[in-house]
N, C-alpha and C. Protein backbone atom coordinates (compact mmCIF):
# COMPACT_ATOMS: atom_id res chain seq x y z
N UNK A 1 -119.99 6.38 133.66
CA UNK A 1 -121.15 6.77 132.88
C UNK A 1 -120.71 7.71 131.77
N UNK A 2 -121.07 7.98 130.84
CA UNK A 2 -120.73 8.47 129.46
C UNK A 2 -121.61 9.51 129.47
N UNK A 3 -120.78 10.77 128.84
CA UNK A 3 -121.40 11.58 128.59
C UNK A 3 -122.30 12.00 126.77
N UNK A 4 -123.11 12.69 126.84
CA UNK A 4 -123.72 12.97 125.84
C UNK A 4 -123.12 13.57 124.91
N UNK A 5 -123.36 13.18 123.33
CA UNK A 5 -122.62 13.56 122.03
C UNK A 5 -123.40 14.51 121.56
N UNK A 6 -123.28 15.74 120.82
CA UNK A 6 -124.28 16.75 120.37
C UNK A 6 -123.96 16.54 118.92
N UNK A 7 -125.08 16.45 118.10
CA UNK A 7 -124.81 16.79 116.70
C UNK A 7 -126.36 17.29 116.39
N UNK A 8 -125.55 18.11 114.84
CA UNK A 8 -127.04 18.33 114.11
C UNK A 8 -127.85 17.46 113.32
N UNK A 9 -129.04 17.62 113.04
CA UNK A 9 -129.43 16.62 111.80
C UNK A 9 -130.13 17.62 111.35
N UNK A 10 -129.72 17.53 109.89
CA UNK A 10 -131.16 18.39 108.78
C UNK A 10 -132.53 17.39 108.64
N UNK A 11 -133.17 18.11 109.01
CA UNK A 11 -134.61 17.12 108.61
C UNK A 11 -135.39 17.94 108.00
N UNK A 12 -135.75 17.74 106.48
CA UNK A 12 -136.35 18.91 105.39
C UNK A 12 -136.23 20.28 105.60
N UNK A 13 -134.61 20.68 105.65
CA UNK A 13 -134.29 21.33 105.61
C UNK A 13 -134.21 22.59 106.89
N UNK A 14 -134.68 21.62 107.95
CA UNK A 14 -134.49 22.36 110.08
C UNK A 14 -133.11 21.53 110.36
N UNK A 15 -132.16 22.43 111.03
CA UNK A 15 -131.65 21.78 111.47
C UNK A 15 -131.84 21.36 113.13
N UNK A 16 -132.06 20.22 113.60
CA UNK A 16 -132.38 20.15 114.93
C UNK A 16 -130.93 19.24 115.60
N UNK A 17 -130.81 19.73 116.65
CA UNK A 17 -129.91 19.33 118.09
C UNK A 17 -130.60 17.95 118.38
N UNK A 18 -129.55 17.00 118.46
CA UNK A 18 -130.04 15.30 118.88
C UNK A 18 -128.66 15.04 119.78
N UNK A 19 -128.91 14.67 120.59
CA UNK A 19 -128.17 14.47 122.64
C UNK A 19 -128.55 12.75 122.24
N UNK A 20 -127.12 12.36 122.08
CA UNK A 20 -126.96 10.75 122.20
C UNK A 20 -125.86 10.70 123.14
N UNK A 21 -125.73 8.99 123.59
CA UNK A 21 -124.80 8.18 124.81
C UNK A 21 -125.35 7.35 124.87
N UNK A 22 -124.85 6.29 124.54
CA UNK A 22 -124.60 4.48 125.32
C UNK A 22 -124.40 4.45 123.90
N UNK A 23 -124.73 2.76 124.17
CA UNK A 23 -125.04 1.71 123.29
C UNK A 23 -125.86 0.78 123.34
N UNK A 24 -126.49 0.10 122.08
CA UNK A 24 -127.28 -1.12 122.60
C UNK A 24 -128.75 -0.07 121.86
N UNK A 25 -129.69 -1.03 122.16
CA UNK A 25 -130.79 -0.75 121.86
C UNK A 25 -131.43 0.56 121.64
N UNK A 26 -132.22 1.21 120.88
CA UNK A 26 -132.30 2.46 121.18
C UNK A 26 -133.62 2.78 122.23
N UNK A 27 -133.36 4.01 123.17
CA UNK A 27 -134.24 4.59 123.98
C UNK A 27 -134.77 5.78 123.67
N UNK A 28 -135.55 6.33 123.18
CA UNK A 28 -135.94 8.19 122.97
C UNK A 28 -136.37 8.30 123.83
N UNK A 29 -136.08 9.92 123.85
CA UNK A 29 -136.98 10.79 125.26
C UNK A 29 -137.20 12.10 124.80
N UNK A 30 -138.46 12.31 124.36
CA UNK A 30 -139.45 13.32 124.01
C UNK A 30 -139.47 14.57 125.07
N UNK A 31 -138.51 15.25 125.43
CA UNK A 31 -138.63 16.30 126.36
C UNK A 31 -140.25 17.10 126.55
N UNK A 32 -140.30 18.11 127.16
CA UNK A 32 -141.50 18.68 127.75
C UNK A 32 -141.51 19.87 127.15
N UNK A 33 -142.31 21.07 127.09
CA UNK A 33 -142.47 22.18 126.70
C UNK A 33 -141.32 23.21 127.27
N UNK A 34 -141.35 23.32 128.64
CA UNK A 34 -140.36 24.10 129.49
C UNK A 34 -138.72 23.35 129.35
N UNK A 35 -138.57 22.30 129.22
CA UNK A 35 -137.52 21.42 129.44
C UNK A 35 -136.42 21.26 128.30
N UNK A 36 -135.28 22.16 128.03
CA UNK A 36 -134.43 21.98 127.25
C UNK A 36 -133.12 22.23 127.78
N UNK A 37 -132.80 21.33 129.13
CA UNK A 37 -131.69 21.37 129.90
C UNK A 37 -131.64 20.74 130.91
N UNK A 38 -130.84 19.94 131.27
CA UNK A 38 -130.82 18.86 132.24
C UNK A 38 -131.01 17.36 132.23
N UNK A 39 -130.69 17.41 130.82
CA UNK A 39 -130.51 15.73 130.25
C UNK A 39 -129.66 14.81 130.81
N UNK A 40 -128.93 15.64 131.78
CA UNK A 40 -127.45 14.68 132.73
C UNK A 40 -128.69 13.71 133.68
N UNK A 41 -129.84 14.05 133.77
CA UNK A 41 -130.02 13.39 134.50
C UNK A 41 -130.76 12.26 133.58
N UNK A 42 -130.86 11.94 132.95
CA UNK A 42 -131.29 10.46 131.86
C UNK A 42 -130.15 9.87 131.52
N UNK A 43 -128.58 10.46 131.77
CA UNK A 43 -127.53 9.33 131.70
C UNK A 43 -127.22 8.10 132.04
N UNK A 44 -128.10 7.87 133.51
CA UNK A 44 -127.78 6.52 133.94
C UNK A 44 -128.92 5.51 132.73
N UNK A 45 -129.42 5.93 132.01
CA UNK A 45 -130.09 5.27 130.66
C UNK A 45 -129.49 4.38 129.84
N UNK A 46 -128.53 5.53 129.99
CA UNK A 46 -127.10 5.02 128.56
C UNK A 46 -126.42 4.08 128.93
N UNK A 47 -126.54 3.28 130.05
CA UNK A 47 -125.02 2.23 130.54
C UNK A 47 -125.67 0.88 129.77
N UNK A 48 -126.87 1.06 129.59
CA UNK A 48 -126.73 -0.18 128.89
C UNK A 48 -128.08 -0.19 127.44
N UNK A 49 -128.19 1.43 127.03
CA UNK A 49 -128.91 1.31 126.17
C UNK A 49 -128.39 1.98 125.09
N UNK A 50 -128.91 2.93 123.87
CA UNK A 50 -128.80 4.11 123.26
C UNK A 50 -129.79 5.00 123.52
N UNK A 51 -129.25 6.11 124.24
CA UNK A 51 -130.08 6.83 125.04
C UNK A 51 -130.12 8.13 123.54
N UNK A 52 -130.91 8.63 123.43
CA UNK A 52 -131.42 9.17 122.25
C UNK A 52 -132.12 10.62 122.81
N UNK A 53 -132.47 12.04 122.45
CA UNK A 53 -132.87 12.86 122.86
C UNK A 53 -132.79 13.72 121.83
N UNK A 54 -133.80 14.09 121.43
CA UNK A 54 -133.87 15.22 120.05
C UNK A 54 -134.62 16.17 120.55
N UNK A 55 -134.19 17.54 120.42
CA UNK A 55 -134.52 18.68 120.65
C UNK A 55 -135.29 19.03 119.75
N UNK A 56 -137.30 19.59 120.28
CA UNK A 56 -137.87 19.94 119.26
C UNK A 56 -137.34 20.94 118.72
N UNK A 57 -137.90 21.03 117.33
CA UNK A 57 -137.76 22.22 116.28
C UNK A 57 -138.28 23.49 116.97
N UNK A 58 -137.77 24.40 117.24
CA UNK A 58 -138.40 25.60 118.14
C UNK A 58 -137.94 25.45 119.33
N UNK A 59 -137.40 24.81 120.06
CA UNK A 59 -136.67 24.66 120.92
C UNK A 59 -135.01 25.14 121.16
N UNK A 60 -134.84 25.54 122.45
CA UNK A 60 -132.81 24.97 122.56
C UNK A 60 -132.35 25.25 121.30
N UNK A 61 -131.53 24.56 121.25
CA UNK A 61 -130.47 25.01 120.08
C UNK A 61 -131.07 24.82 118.63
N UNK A 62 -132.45 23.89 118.39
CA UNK A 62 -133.03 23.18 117.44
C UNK A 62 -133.05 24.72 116.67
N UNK A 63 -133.14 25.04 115.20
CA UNK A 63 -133.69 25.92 114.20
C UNK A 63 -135.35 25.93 114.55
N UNK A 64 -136.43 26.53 114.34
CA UNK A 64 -137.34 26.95 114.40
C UNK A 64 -137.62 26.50 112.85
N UNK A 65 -139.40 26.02 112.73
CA UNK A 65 -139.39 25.43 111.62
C UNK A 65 -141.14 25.91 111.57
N UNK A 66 -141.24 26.58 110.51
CA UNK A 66 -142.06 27.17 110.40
C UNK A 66 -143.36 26.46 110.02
N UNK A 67 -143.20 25.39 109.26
CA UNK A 67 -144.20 24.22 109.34
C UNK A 67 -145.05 23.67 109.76
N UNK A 68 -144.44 23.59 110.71
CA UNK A 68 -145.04 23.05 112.70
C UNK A 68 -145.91 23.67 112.75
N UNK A 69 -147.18 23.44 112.78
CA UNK A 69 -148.73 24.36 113.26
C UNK A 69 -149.28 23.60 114.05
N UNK A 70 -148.95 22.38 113.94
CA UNK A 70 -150.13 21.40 115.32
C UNK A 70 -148.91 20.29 115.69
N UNK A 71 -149.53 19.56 116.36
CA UNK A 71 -149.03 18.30 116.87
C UNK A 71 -148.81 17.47 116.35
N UNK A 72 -149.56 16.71 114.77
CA UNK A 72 -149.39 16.58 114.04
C UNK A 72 -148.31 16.47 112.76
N UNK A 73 -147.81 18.11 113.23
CA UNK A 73 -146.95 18.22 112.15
C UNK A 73 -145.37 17.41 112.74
N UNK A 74 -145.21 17.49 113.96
CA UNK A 74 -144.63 17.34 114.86
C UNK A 74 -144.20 15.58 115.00
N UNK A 75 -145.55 15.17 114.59
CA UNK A 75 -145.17 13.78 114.48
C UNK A 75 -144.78 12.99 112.98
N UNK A 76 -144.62 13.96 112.08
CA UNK A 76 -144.50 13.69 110.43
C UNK A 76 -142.91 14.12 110.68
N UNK A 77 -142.40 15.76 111.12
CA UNK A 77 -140.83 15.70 111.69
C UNK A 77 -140.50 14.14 112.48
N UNK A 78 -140.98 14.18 113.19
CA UNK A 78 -140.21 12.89 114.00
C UNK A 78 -139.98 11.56 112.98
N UNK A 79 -140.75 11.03 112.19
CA UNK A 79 -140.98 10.22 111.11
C UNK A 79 -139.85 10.21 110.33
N UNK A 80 -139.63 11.39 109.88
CA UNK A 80 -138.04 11.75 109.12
C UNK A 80 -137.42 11.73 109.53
N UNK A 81 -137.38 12.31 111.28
CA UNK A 81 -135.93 12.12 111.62
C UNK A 81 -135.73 10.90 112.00
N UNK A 82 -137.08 9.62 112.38
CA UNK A 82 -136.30 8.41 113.15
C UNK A 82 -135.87 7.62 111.61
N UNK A 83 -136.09 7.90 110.52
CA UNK A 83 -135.86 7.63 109.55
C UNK A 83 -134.09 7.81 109.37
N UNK A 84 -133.73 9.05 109.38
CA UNK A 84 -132.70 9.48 109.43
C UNK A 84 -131.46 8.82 110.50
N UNK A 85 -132.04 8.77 111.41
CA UNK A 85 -131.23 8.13 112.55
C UNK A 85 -131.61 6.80 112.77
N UNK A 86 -132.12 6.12 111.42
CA UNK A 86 -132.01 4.31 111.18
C UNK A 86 -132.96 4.04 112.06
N UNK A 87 -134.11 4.57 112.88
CA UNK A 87 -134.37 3.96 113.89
C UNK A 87 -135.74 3.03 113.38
N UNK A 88 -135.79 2.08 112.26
CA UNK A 88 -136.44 1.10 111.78
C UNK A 88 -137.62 0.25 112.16
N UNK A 89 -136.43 -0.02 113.48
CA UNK A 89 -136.95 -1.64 114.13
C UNK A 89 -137.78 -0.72 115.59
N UNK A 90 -138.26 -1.56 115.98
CA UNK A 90 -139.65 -1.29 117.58
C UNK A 90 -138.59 -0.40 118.36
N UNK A 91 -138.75 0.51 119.14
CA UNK A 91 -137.93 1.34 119.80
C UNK A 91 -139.12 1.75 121.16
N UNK A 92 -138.09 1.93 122.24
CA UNK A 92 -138.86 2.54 123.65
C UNK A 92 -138.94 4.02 123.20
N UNK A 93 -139.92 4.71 123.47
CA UNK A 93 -140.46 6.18 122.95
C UNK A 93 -141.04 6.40 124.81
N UNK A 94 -140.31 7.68 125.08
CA UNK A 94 -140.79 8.32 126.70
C UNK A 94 -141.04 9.23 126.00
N UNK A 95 -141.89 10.06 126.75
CA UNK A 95 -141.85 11.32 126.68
C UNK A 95 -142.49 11.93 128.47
N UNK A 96 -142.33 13.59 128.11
CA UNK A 96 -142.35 13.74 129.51
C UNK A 96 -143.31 15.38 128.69
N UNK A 97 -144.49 15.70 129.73
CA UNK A 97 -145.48 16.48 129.61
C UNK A 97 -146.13 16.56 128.30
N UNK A 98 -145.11 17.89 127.25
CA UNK A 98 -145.86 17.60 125.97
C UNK A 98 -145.16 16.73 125.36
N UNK A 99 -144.08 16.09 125.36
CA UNK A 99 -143.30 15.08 124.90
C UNK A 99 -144.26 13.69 125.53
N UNK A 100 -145.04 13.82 126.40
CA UNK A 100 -145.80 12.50 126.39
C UNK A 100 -146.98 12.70 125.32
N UNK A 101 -147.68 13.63 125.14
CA UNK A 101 -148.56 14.00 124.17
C UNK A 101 -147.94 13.38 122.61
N UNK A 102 -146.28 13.99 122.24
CA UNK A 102 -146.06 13.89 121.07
C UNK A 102 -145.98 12.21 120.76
N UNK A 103 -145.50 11.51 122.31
CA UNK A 103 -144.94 10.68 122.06
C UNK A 103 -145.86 9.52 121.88
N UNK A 104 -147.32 9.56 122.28
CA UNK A 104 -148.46 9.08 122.36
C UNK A 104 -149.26 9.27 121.00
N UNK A 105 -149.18 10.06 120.37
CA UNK A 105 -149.65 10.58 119.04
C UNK A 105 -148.82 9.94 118.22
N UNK A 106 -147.33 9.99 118.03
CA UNK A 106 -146.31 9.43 117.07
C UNK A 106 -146.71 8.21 117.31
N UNK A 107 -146.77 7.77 118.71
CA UNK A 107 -147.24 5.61 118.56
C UNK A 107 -148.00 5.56 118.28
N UNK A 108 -149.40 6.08 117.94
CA UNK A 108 -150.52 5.99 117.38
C UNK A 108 -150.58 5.87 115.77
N UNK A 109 -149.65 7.13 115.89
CA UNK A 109 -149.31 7.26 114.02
C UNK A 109 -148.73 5.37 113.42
N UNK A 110 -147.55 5.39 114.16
CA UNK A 110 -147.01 4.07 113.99
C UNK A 110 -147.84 2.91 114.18
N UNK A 111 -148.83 3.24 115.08
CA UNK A 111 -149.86 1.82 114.71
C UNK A 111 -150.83 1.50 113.76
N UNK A 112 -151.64 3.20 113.11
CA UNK A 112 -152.42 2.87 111.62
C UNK A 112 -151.12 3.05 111.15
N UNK A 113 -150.28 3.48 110.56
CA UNK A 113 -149.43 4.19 109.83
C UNK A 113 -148.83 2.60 109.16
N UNK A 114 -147.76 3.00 107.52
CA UNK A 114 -147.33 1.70 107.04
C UNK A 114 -145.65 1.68 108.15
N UNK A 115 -145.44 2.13 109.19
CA UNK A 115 -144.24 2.36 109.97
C UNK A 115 -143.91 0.89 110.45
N UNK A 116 -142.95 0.24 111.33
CA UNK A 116 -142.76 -0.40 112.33
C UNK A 116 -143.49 -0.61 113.25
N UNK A 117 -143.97 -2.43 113.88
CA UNK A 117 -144.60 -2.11 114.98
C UNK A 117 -144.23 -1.52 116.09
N UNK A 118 -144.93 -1.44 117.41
CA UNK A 118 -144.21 -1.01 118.70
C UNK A 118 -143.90 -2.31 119.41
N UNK A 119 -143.40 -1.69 120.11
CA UNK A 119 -142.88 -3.10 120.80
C UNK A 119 -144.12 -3.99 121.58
N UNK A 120 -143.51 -5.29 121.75
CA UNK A 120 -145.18 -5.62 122.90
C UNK A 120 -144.76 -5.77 123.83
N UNK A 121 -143.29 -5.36 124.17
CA UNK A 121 -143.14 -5.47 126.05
C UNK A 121 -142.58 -4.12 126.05
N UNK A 122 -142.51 -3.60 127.31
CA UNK A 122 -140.86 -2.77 127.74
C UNK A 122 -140.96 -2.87 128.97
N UNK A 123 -139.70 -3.77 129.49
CA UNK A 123 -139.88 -3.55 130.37
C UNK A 123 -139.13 -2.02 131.32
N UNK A 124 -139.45 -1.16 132.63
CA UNK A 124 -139.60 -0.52 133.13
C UNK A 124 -139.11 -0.49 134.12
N UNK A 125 -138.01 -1.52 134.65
CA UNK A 125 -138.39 -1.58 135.92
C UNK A 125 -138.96 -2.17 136.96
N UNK A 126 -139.99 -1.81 137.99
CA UNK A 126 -140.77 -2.36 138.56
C UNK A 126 -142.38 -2.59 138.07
N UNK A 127 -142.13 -1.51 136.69
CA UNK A 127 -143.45 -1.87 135.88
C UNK A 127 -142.86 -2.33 134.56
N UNK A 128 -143.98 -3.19 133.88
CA UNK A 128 -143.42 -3.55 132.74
C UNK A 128 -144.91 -3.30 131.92
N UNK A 129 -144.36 -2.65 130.44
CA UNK A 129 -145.69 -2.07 130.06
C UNK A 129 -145.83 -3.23 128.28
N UNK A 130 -147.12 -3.80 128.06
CA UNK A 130 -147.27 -4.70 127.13
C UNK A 130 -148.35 -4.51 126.76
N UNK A 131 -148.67 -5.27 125.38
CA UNK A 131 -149.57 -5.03 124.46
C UNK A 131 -149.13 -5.04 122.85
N UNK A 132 -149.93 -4.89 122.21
CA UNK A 132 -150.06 -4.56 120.21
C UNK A 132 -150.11 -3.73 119.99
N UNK A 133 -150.05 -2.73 118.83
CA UNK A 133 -150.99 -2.29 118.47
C UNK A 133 -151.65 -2.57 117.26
N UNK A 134 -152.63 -1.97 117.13
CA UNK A 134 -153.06 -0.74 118.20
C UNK A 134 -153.69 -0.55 119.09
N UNK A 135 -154.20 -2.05 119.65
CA UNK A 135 -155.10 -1.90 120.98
C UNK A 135 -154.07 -1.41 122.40
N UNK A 136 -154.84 -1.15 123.75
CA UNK A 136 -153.86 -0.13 124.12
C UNK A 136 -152.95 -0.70 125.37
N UNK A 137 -152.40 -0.56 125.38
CA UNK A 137 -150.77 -1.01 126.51
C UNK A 137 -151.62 -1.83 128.09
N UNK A 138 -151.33 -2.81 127.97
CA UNK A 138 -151.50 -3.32 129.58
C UNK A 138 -150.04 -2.93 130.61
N UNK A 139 -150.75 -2.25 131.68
CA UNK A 139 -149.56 -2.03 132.80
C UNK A 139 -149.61 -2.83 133.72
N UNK A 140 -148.65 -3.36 133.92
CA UNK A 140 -148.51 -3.91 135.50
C UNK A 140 -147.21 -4.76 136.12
N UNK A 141 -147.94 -4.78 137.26
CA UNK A 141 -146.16 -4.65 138.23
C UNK A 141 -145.57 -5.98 137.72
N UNK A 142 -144.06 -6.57 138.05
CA UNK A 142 -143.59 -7.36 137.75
C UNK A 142 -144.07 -8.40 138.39
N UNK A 143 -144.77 -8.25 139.82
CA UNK A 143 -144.91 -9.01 140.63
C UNK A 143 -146.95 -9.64 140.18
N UNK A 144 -146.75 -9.13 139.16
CA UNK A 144 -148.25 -9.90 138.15
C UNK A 144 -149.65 -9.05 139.14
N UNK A 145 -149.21 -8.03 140.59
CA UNK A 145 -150.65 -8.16 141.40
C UNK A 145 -151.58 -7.04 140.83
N UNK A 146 -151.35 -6.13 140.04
CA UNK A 146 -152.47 -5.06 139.55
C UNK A 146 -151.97 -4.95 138.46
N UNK A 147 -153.01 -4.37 137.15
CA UNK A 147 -153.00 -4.11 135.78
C UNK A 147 -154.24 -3.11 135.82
N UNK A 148 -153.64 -2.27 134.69
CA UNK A 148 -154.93 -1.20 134.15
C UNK A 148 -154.36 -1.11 132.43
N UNK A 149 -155.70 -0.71 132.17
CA UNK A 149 -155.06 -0.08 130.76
C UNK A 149 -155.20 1.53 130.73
N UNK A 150 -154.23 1.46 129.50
CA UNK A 150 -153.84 2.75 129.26
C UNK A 150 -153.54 3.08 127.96
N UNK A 151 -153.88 4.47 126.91
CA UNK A 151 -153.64 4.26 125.80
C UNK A 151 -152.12 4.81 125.91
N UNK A 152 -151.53 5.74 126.43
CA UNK A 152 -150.40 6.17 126.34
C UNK A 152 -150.17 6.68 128.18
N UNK A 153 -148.61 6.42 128.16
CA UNK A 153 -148.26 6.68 129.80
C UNK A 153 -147.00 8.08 129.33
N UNK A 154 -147.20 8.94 130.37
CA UNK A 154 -146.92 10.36 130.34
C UNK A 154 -146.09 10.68 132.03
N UNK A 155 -145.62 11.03 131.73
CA UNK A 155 -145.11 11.30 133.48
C UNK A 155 -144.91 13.44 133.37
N UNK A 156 -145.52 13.76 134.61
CA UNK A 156 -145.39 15.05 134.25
C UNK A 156 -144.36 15.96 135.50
N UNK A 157 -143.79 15.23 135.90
CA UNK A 157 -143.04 14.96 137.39
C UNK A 157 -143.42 15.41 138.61
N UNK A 158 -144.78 15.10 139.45
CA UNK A 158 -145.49 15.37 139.70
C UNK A 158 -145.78 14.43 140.79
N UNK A 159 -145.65 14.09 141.97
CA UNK A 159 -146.18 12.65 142.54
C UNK A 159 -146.99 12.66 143.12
């Protein structure tokens, strides 16, 4: 398993901390409010993807960016930076507590927005999550027996 690469990126002028490993497709993961340590454990991600992890602005090692007043602003940074880091084409977007918030707001942005669509599958696992947008994500197991909808899925690690 491969370990994580640290570099900076300037994004209008913040510099923020971005935690990459693998290859292959790209994966982001929108960390949580409390959470800026312990990314070893999203490595097994990387064996067969591009496991991706950007440290908010105000965060960890990220510069502090005075800009940032809402959630909002938060998803106009991300815009530049997936810009920056080529990320073009449909991409898997996690996030975890407020990183599910950001990460649910940024796909929203991307569905009015002139951006990339989202993807209409990912699969998950034992769940596989599908849909357009911008209408909202069908969940359900591989095994076809339950579905719900959902506008955005959040995990807060919590069972």
């Amino acid at each position: 398993m491969s370990a994580f690469t640290k570099r900076a990126v300037v994004v209008d002028g913040v510099r923020v901390e971005v935690l990459e490993a693998g290859r292959g497709e790209p994966i982001i993961y929108f960390h949580g409010a409390g959470t800026t340590s312990g990314f070893q454990d999203l490595l097994p991600l990387s064996r067969f993807r591009r496991l991706i992890v950007p440290i908010h602005p105000g965060f960890g090692a990220s510069d502090d960016d005075a800009g940032i007043n809402s959630m909002l602003d938060y998803v106009v940074h991300y815009n530049a930076l997936f810009d920056q880091l080529d990320l073009s084409n449909p991409v898997d977007l996690v996030g975890h507590s407020l990183g599910g918030w950001m990460a649910g707001l940024f796909t929203v942005h991307r569905g009015i927005g002139n951006l990339p669509p989202i993807k209409k599958e990912i699969d998950l696992g034992e769940i596989v999550l599908s849909g357009s947008n911008p209408s909202p994500f069908l969940m359900r197991s591989k095994s076809g027996k339950s579905s719900s909808e959902t506008h955005a899925v959040e995990t807060d690690g919590a069972d």
